[in-house]
C-alpha atoms as a PDB file:
ATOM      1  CA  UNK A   1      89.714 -10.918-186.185  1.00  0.00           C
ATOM      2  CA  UNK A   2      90.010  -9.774-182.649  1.00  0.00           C
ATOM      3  CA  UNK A   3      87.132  -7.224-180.962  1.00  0.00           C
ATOM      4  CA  UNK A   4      89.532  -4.045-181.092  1.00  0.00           C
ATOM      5  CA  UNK A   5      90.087  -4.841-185.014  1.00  0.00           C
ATOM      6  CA  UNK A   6      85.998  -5.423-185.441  1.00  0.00           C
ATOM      7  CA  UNK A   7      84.862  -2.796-183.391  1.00  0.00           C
ATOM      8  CA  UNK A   8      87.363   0.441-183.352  1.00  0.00           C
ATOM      9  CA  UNK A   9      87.985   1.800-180.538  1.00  0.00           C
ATOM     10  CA  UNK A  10      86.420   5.211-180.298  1.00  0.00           C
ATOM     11  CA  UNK A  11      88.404   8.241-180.505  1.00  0.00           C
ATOM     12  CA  UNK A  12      90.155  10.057-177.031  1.00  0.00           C
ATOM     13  CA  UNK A  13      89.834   6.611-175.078  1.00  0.00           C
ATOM     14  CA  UNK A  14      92.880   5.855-173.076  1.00  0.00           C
ATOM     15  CA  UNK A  15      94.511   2.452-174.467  1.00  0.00           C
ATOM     16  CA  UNK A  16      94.820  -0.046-171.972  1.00  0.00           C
ATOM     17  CA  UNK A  17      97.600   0.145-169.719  1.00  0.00           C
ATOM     18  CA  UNK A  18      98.009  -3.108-168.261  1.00  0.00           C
ATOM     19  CA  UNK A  19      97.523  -5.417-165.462  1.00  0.00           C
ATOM     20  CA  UNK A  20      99.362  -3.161-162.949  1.00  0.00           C
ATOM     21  CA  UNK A  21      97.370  -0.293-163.789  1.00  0.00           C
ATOM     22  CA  UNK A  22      93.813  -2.140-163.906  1.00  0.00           C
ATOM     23  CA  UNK A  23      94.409  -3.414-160.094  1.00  0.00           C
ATOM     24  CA  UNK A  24      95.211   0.103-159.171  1.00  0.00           C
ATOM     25  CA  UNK A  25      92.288   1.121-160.298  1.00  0.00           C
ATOM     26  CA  UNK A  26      89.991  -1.502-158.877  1.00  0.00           C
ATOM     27  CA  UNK A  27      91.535  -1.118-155.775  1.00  0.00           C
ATOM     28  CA  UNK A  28      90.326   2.873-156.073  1.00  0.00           C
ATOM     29  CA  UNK A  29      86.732   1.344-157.212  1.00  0.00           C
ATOM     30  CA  UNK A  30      86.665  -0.517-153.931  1.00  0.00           C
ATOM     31  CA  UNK A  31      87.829   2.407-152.059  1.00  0.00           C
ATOM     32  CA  UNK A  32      85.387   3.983-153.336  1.00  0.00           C
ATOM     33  CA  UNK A  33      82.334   1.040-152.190  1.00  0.00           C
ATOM     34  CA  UNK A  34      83.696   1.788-148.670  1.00  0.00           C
ATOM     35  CA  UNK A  35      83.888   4.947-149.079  1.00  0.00           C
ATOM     36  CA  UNK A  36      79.813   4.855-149.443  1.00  0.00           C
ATOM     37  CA  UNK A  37      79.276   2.321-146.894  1.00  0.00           C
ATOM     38  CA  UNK A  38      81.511   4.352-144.176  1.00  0.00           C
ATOM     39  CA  UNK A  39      79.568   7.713-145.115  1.00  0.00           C
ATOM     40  CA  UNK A  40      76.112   6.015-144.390  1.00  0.00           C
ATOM     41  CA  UNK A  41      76.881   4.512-141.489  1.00  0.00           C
ATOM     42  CA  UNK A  42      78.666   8.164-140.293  1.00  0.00           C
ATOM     43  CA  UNK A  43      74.912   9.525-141.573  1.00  0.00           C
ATOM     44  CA  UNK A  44      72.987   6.711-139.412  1.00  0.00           C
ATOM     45  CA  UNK A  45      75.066   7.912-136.369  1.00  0.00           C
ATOM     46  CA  UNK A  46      74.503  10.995-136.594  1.00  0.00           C
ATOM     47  CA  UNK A  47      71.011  11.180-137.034  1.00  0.00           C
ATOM     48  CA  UNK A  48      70.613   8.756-134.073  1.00  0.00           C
ATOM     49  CA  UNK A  49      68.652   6.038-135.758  1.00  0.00           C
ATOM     50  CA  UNK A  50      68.446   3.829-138.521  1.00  0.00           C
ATOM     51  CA  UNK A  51      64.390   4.100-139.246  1.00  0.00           C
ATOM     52  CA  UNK A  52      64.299   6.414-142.291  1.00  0.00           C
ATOM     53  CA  UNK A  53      61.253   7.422-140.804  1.00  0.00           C
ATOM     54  CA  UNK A  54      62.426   9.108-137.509  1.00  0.00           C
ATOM     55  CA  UNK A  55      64.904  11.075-139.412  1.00  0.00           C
ATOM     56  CA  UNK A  56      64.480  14.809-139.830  1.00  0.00           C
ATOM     57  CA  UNK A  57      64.298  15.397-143.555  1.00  0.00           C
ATOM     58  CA  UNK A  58      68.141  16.972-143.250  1.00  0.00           C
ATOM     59  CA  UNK A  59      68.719  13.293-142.673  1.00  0.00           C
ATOM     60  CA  UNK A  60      66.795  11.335-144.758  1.00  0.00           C
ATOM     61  CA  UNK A  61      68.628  13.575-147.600  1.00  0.00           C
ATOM     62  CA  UNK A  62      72.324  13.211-146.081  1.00  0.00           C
ATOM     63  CA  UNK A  63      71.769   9.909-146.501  1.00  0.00           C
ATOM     64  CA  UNK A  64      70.759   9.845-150.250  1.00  0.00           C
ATOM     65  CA  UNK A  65      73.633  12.625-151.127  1.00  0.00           C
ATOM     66  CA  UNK A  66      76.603  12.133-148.700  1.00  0.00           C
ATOM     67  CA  UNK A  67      77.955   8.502-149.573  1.00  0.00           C
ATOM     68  CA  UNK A  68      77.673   8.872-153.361  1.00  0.00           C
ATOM     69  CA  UNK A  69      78.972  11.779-152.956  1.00  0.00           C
ATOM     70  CA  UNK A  70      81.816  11.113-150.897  1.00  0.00           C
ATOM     71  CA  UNK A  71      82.589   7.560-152.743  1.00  0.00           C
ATOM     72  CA  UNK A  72      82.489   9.193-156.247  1.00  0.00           C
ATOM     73  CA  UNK A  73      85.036  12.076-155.206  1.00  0.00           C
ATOM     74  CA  UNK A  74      87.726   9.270-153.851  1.00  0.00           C
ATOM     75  CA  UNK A  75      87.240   7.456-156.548  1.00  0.00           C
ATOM     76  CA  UNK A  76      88.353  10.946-158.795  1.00  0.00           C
ATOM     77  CA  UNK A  77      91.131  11.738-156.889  1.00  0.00           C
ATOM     78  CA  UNK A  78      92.240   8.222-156.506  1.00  0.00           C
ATOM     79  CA  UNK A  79      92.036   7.835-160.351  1.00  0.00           C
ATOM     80  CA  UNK A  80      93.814  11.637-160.836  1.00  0.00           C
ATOM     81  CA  UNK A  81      96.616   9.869-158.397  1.00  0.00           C
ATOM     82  CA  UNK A  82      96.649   6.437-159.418  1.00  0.00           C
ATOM     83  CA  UNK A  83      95.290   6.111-163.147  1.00  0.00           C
ATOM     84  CA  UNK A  84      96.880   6.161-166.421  1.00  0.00           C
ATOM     85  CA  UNK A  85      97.655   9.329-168.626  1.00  0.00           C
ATOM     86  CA  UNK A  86      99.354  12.592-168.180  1.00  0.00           C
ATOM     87  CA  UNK A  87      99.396  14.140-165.285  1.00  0.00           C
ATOM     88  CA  UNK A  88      97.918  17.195-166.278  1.00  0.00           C
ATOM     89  CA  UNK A  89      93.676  16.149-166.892  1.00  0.00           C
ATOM     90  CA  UNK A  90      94.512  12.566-165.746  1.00  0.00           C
ATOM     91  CA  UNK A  91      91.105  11.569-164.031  1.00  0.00           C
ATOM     92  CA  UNK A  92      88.881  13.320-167.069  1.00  0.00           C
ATOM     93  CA  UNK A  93      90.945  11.557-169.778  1.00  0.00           C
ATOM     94  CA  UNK A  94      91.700   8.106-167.833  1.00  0.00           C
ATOM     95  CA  UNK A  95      87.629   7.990-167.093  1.00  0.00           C
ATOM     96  CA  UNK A  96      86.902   8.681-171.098  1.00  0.00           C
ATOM     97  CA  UNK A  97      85.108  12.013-170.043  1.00  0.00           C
ATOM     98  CA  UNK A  98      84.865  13.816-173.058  1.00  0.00           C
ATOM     99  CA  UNK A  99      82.901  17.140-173.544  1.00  0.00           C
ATOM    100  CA  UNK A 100      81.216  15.772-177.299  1.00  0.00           C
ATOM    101  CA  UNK A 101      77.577  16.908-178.641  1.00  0.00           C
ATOM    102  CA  UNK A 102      77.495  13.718-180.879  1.00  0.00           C
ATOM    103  CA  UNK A 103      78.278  11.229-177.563  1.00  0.00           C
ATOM    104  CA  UNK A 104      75.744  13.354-175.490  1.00  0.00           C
ATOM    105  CA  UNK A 105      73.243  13.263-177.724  1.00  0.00           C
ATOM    106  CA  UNK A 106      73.648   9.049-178.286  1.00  0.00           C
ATOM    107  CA  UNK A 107      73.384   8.984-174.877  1.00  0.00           C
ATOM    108  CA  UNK A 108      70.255  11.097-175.003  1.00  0.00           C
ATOM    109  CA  UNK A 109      68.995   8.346-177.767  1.00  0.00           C
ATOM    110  CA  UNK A 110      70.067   5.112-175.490  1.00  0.00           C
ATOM    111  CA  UNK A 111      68.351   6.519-172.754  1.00  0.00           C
ATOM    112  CA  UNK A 112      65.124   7.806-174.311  1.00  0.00           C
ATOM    113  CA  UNK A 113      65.012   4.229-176.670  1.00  0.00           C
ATOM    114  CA  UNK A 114      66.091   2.363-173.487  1.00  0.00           C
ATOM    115  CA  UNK A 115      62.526   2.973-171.569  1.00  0.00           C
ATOM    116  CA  UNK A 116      60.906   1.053-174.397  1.00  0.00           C
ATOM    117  CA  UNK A 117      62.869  -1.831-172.462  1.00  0.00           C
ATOM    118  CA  UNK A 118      62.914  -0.633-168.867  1.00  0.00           C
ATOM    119  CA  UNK A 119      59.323   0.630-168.300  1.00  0.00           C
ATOM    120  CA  UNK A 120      57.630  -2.671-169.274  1.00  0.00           C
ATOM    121  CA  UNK A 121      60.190  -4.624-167.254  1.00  0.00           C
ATOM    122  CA  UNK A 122      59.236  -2.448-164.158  1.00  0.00           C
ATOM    123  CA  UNK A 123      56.144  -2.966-164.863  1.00  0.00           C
ATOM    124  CA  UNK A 124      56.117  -6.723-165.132  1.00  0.00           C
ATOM    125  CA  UNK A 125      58.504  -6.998-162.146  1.00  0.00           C
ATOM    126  CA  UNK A 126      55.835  -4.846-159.990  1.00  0.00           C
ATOM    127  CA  UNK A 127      53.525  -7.293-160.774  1.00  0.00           C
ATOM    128  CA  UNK A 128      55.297 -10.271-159.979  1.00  0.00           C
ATOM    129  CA  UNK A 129      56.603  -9.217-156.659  1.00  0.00           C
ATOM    130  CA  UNK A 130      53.241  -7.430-155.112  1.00  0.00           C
ATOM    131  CA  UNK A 131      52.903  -3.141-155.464  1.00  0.00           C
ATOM    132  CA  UNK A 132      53.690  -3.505-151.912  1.00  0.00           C
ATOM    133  CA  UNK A 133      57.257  -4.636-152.267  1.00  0.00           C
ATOM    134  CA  UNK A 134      58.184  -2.295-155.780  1.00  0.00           C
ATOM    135  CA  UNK A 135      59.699   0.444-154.122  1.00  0.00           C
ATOM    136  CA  UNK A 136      63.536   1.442-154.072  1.00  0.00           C
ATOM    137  CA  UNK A 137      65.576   1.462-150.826  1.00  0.00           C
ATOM    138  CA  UNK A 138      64.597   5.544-151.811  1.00  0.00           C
ATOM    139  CA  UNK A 139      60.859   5.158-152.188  1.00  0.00           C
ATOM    140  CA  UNK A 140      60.965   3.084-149.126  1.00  0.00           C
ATOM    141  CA  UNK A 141      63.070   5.781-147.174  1.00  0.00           C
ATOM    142  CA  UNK A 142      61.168   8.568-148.489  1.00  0.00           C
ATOM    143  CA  UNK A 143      57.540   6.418-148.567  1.00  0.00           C
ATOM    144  CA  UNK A 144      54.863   8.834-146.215  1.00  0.00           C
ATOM    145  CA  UNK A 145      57.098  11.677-145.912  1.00  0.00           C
ATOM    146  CA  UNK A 146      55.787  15.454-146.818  1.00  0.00           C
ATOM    147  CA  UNK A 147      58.835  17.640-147.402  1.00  0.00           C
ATOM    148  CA  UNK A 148      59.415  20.979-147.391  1.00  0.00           C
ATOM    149  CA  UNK A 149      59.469  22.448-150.980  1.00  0.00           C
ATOM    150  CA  UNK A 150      63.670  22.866-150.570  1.00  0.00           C
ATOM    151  CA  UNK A 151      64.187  19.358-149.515  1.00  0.00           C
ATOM    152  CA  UNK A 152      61.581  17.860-151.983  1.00  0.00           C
ATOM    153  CA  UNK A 153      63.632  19.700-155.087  1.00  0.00           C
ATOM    154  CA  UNK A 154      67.156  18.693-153.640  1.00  0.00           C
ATOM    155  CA  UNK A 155      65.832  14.965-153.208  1.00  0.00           C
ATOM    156  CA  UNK A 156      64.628  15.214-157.158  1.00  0.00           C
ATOM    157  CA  UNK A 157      67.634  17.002-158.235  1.00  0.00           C
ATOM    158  CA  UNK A 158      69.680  14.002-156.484  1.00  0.00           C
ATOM    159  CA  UNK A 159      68.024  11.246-158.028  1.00  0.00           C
ATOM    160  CA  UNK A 160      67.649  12.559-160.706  1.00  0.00           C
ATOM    161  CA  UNK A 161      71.396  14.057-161.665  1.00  0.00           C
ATOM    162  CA  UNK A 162      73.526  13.382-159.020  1.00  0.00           C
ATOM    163  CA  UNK A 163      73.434   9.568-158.120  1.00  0.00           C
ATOM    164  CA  UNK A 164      74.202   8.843-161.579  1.00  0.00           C
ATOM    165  CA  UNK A 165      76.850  10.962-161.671  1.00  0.00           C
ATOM    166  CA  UNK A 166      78.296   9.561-158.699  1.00  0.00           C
ATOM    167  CA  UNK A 167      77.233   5.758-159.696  1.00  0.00           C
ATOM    168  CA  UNK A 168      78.424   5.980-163.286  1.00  0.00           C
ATOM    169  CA  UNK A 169      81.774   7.432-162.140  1.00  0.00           C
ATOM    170  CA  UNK A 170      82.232   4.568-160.075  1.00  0.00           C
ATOM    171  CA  UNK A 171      81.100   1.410-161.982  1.00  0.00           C
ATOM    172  CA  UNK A 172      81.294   2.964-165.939  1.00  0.00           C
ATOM    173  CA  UNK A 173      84.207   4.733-165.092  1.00  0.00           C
ATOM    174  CA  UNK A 174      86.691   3.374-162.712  1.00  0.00           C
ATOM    175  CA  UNK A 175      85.193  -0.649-162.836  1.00  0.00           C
ATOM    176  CA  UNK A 176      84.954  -0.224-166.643  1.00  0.00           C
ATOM    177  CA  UNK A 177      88.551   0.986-167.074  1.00  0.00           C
ATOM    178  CA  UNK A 178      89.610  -1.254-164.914  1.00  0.00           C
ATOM    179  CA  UNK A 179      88.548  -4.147-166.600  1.00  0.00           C
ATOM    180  CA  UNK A 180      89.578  -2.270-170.165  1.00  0.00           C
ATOM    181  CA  UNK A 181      93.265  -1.671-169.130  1.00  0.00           C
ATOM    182  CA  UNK A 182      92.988  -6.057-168.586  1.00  0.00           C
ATOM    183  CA  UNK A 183      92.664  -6.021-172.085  1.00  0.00           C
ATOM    184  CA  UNK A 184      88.839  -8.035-171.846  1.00  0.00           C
ATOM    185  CA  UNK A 185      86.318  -7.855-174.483  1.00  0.00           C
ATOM    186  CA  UNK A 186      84.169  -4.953-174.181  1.00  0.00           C
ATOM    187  CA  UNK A 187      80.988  -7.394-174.073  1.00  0.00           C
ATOM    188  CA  UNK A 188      82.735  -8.966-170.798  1.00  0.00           C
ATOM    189  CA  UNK A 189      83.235  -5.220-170.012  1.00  0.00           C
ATOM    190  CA  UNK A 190      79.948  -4.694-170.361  1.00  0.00           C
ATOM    191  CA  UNK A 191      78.518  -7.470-168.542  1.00  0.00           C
ATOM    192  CA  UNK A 192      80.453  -7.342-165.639  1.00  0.00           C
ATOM    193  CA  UNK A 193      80.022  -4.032-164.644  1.00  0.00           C
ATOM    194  CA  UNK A 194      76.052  -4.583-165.313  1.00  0.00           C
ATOM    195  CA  UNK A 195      76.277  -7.425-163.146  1.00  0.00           C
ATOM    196  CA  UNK A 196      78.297  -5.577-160.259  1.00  0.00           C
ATOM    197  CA  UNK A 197      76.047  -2.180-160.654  1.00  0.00           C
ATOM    198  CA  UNK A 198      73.041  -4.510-160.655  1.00  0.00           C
ATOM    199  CA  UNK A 199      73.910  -6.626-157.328  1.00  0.00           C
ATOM    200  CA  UNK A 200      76.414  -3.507-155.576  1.00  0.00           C
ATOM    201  CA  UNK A 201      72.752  -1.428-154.866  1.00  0.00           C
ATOM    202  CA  UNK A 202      72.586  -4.476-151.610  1.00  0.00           C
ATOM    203  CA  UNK A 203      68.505  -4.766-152.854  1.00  0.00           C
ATOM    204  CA  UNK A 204      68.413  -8.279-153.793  1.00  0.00           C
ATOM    205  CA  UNK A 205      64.613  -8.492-154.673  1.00  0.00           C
ATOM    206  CA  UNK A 206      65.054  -5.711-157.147  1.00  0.00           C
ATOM    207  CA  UNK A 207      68.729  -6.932-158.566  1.00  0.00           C
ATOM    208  CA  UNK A 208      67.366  -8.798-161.710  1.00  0.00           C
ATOM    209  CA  UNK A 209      64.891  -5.157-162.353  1.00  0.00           C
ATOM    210  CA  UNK A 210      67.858  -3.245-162.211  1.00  0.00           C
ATOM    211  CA  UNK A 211      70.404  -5.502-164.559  1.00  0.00           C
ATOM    212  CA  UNK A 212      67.520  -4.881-167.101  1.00  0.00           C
ATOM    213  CA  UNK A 213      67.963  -1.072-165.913  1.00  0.00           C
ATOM    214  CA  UNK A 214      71.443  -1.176-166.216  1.00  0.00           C
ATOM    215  CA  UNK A 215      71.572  -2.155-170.151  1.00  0.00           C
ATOM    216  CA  UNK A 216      71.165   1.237-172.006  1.00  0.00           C
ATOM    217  CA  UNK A 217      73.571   2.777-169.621  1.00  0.00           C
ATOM    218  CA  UNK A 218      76.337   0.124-170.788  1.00  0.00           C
ATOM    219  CA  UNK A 219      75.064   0.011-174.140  1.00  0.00           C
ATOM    220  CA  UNK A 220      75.548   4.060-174.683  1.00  0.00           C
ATOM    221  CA  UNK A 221      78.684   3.508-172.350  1.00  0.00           C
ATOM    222  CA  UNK A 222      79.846   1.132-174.942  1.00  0.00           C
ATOM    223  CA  UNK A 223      79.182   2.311-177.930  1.00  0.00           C
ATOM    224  CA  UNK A 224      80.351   5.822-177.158  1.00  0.00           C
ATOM    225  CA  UNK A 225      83.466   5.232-175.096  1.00  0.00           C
ATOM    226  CA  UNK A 226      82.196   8.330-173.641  1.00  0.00           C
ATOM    227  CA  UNK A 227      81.586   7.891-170.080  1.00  0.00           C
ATOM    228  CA  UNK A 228      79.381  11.270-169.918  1.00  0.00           C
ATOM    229  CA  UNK A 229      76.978   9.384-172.637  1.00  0.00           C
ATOM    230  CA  UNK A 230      76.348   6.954-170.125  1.00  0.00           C
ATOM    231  CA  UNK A 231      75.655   9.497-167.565  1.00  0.00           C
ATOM    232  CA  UNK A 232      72.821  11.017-169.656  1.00  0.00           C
ATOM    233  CA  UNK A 233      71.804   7.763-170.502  1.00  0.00           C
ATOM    234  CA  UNK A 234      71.275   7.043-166.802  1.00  0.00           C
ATOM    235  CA  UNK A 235      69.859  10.448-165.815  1.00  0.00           C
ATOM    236  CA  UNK A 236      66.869   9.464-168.159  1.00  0.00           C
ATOM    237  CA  UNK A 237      66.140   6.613-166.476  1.00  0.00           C
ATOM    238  CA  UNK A 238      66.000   8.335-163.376  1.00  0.00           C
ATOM    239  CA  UNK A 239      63.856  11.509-164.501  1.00  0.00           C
ATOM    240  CA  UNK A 240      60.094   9.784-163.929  1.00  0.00           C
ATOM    241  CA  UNK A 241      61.031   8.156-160.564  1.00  0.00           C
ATOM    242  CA  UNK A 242      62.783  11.362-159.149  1.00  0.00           C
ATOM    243  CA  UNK A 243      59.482  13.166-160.763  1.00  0.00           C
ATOM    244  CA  UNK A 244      57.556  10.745-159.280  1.00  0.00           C
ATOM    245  CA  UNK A 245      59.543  11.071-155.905  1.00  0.00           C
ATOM    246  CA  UNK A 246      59.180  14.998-155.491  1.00  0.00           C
ATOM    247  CA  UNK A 247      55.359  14.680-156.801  1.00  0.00           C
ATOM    248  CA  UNK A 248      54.492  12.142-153.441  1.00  0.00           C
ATOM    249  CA  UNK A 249      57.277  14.458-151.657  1.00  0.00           C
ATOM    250  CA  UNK A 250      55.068  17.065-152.083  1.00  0.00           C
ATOM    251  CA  UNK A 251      51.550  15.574-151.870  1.00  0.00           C
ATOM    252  CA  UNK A 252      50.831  16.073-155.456  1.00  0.00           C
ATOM    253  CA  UNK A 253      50.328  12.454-155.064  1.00  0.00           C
ATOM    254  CA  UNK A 254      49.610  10.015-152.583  1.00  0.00           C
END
């Protein structure tokens, strides 16, 4: 019995398409790296240095916003040009965004069940590398800083709802469909993109924490075909550190 005939495929998925169509779209994921890399070195530029800690706080949060930004909307348009699917709603449908309670709320479930996994493993990682080297390329960017209460909320709402936006369109939606429209087995699916999300953040001291991270995101991802479940699924992961984020932001906490 093969995967598809084990495991359904769940409803409103696009079937795959093909070899031809799965290169276009990888070539649109890659796009959409540069994309990201091109933006934060434009961002660097600009602000005249690279020290996170020079930067005015417009800066510091141009950096965090711009390139996922900017890579997540090429990767959209180069999907809505280049993907499978009618022309008419191609990115939504070719990405498996679907607008369903049920796949929201397993999301919801994946994420919520997932920090049963990912807050121990955090924790255990912390303590194996030193408190002093736990932080994100974001705590370390934003690490001293006192923002003003506008910046401090738009760095928490970005962590917190738009980088996985932006990061889930790009490796759970463009990566995964790419892979799909190969015709691989959704386990391969899922471990490749894990693997690529995981090692893709450039923070290799933190890339075995964040293939741990990266497993209720596939799982609801998965199990839903729903990209949007792994978006939620993601965005609860990333509530406590973007709370913890605007709390030292603010001097709530040191």
């Amino acid at each position: 019995m093969t995967d598809d005939e084990s495991h359904p495929r769940p409803s409103g998925v696009v079937p795959a398409g093909g070899l031809r169509v799965g290169l276009a779209l990888l070539g649109v994921f890659l796009a959409g790296q540069l994309t990201m890399l091109a933006a934060s070195v434009l961002v660097l530029l600009a602000s005249g240095t690279p020290d996170p800690a020079l930067m005015a706080d417009g800066g510091l949060l141009a950096v965090l916003v711009l390139p996922i930004a900017s890579g997540a909307l090429v990767a959209v348009l180069g999907v809505a040009r280049l993907g499978g699917g009618p022309r008419a709603g191609r990115a939504p449908r070719e990405l498996a965004v679907r607008w369903n309670g049920r796949d929201i709320r397993t999301g919801l479930a994946f994420g919520l069940g997932g920090l049963l996994l990912t807050l121990p493993a955090a924790a255990l990682w912390a303590a194996w590398v030193g408190a002093d080297r736990a932080d994100s390329a974001v705590g370390d960017a934003f690490a001293g800083r006192e923002l003003g209460p506008v910046a401090a909320v738009a760095t928490f709402l970005a962590v917190w709802l738009l980088a996985p936006i932006g990061e889930e369109v790009l490796f759970r939606g463009v990566l995964w469909r790419a892979l799909e429209h190969w015709g691989l087995n959704r386990w391969v699916v899922f471990a490749v993109t894990s693997l690529v999300f995981s090692f893709a953040h450039l923070e290799l001291l933190r890339t075995p924490l964040l293939l741990v991270l990266s497993i209720p995101i596939g799982l609801a991802r998965m199990y839903t075909g729903n990209l949007l479940a792994g978006v939620v699924a993601h965005q609860v992961n990333n509530f406590l550190p973007a709370v913890a984020l605007l709390l030292a932001t603010t001097g709530v906490l040191p």
